[in-house]
Protein backbone atom coordinates (compact mmCIF):
# COMPACT_ATOMS: atom_id res chain seq x y z
CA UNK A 1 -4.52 14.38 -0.01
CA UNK A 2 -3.54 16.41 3.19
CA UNK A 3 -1.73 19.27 3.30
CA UNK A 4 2.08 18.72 3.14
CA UNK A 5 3.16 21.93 5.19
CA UNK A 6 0.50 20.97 8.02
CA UNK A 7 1.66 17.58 8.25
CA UNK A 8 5.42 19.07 7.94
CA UNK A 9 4.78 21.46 10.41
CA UNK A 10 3.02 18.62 13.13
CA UNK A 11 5.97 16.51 12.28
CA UNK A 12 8.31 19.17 13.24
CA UNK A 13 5.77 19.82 16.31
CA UNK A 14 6.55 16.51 17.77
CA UNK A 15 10.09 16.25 17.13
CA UNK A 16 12.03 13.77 19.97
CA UNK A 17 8.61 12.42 21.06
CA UNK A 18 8.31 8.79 21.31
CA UNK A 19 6.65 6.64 18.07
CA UNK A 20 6.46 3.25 17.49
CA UNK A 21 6.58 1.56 14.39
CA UNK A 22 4.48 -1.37 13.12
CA UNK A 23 6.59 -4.03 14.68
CA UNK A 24 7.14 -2.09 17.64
CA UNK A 25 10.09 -0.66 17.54
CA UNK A 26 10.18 2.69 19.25
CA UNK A 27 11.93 5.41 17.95
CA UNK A 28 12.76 9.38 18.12
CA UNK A 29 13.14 11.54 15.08
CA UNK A 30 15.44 15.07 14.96
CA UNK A 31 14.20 17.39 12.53
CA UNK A 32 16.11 20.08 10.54
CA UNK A 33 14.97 22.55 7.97
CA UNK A 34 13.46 20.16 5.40
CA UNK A 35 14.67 16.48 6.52
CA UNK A 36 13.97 14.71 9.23
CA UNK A 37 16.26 11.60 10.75
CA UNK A 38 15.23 8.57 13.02
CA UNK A 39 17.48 7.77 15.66
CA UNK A 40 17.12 4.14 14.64
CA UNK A 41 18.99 5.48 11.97
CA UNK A 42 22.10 7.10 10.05
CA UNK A 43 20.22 8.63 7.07
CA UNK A 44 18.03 11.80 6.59
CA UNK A 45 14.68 11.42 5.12
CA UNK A 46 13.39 14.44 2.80
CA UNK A 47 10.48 16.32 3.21
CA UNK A 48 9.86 15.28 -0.45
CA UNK A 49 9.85 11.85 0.64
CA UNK A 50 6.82 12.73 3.02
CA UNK A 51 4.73 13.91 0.33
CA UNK A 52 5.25 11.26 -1.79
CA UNK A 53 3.93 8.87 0.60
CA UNK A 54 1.07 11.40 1.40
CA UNK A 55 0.17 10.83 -2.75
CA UNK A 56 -0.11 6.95 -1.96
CA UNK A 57 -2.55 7.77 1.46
CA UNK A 58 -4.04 5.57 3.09
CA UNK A 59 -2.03 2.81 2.69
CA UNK A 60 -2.27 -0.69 4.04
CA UNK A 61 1.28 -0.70 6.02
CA UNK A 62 4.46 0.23 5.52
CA UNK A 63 5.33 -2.03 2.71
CA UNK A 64 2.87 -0.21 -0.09
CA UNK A 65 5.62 2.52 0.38
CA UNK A 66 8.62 -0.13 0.23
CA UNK A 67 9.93 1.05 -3.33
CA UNK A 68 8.46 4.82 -3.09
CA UNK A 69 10.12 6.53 -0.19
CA UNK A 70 13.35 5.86 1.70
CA UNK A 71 12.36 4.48 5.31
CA UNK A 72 8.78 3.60 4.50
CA UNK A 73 8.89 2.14 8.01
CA UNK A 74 8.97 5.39 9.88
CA UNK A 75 6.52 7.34 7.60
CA UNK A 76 4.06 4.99 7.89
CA UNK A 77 4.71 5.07 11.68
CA UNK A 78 4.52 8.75 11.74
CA UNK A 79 1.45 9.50 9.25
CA UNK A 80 -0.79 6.91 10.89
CA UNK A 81 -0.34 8.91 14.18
CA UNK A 82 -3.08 11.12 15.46
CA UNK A 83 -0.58 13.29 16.40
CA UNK A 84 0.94 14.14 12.73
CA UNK A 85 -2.65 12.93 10.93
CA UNK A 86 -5.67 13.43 13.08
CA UNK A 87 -7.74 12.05 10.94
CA UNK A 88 -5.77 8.74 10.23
């Protein structure tokens, strides 16, 4: 499993870059202390929630996380990303 607090820490890196998720829906992401939201939304996501989906990695897409973390959509966005994962 990688490392949360370098993934963390290249999540916080890239803060109000440009993703995309699988459908293509760009989005942004602000990031403070330990949560980080998506502009696409109205909800914080927990640091906590990132490792849990970094247990279940690799995954096939975004719905293996469905029922594991809140917005699986994003994470999986973000941790199949060269920039947060190089080695996804």
């Amino acid at each position: 499993m990688p490392n949360i607090d370098s993934i963390w820490n290249a999540i916080a890196l890239h803060a109000g870059q440009d993703f995309r998720t699988v459908t293509g829906l760009p989005f942004r992401y602000v990031v403070d202390g330990d949560r980080l939201m998506p502009d696409r939304t109205d909800y914080w996501i927990h640091r906590s929630q990132v490792h849990a989906a970094l247990e279940l990695w690799p995954v096939t897409g975004p719905g293996a996380l469905n029922k594991v973390v809140r917005g699986p959509s994003y994470l999986y966005a973000l941790l199949a990303d060269r920039r947060i994962m190089p080695d996804s």
